[in-house]
Protein backbone atom coordinates (compact mmCIF):
# COMPACT_ATOMS: atom_id res chain seq x y z
CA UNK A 1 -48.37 26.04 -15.03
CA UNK A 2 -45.21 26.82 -16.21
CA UNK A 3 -45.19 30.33 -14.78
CA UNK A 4 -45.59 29.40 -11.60
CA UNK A 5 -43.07 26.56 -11.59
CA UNK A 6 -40.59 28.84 -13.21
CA UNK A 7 -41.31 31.65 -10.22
CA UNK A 8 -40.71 29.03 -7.92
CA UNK A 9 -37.54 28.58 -10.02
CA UNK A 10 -36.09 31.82 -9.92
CA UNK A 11 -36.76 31.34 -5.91
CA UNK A 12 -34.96 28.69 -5.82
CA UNK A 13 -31.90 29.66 -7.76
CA UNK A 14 -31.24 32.50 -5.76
CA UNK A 15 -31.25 30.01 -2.54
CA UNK A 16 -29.11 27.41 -4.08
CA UNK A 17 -26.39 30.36 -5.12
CA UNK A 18 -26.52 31.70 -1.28
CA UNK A 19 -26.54 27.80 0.05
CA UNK A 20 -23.77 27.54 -2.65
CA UNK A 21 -21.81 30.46 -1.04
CA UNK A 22 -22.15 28.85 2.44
CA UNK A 23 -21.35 25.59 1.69
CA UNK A 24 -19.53 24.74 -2.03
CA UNK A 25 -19.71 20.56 -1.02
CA UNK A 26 -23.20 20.79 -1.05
CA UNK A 27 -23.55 22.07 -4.49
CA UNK A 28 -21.29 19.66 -5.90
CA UNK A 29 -24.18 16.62 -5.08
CA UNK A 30 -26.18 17.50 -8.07
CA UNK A 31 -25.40 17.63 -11.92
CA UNK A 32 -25.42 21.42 -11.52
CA UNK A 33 -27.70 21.65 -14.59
CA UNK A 34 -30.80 24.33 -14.42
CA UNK A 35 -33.02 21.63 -15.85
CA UNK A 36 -32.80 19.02 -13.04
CA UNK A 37 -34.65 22.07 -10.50
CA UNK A 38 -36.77 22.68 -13.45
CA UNK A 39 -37.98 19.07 -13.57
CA UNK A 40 -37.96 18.44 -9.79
CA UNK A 41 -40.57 21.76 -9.66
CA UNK A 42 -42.48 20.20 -12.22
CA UNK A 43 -43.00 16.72 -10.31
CA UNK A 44 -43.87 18.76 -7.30
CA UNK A 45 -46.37 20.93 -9.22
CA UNK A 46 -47.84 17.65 -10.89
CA UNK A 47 -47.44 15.27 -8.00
CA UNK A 48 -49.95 17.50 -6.15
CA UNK A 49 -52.82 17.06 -8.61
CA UNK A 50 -52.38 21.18 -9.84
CA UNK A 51 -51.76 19.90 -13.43
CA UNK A 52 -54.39 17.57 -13.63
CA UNK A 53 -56.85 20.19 -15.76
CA UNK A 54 -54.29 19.91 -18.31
CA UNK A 55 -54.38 16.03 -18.75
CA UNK A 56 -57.24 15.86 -20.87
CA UNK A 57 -55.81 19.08 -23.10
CA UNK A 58 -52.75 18.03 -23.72
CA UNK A 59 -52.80 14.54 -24.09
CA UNK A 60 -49.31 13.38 -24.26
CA UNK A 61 -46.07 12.04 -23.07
CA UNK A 62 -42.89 13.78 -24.11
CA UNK A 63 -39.25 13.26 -23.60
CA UNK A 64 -36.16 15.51 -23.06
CA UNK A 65 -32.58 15.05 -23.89
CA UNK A 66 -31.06 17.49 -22.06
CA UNK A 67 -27.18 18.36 -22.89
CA UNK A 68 -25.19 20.56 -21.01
CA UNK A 69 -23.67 22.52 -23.50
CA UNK A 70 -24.29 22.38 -27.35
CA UNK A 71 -23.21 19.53 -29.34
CA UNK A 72 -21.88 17.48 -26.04
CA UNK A 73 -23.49 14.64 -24.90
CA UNK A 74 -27.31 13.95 -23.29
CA UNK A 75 -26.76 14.14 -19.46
CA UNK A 76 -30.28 14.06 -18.45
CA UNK A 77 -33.22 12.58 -19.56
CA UNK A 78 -36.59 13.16 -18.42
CA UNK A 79 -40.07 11.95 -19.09
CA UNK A 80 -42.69 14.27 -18.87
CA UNK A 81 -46.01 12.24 -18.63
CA UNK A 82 -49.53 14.56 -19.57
CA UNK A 83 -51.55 11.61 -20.78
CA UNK A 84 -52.32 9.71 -18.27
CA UNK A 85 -53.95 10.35 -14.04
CA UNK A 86 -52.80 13.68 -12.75
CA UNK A 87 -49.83 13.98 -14.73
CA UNK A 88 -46.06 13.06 -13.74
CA UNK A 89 -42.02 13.54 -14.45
CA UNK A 90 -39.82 11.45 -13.80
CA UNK A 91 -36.01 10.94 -14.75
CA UNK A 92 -35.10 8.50 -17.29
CA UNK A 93 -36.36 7.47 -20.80
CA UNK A 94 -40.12 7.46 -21.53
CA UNK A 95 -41.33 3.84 -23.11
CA UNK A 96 -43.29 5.52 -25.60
CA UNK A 97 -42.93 9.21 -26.07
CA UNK A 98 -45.43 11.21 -28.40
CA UNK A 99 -42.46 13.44 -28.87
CA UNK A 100 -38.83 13.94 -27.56
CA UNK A 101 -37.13 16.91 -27.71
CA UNK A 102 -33.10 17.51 -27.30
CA UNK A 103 -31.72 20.75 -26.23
CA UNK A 104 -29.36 22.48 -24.01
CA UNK A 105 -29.92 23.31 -20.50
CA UNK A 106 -29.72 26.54 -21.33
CA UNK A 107 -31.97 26.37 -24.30
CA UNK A 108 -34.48 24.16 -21.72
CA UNK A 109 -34.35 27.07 -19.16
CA UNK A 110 -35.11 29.90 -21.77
CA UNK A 111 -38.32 27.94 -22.76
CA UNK A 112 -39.53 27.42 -19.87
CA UNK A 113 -39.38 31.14 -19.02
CA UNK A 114 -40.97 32.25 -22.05
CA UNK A 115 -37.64 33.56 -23.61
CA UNK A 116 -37.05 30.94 -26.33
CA UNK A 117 -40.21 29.59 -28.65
CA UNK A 118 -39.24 26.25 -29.29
């Protein structure tokens, strides 16, 4: 899963810095944070029922504090939800995570593409 979310990543970053190019107002909309595409490819990927084989493997609901630079403060949180239907992430807190994790965004990205091991 996650290498084709982060494929679809790199994709989209490259997009976002030509959009970025053409128009700077339009990049100033989101938190500018690597994690929020990240998380929005994930919900995509889940929201069409491609994660659901991994429901029943993984079995849980984790959280991420996600800061944008080391030792700053949380700017996004997101709930990633493997326990329960087809899967789902969605911003904001989880109720009752199985685990949480707190990193940078740039820490986040690197996991995701297989160049940290958390």
């Amino acid at each position: 899963m996650m290498a084709i979310i982060m494929n679809a990543h790199e994709a989209k970053q490259k997009a976002a810095a030509a959009k970025a190019t053409a128009t700077p107002a339009a990049a100033a909309a989101s938190s500018g944070l690597k994690s929020e595409n990240i998380f929005g490819m994930m919900a995509t990927y889940l929201n069409q029922g491609l994660g659901k084989p991994l429901i029943p493997k993984v079995s849980a609901i984790f959280g991420f504090e996600i800061q944008g630079k080391k030792g700053g403060p949380i700017d996004l949180v997101y709930e990633i939800d493997l326990k329960n239907g087809q899967g789902n992430t969605k911003k904001g807190k989880p109720e009752k995570p199985d685990a949480t994790f707190t990193m940078t965004d740039e820490d986040f990205e690197a996991v995701c593409m297989g160049k940290l091991n958390p």
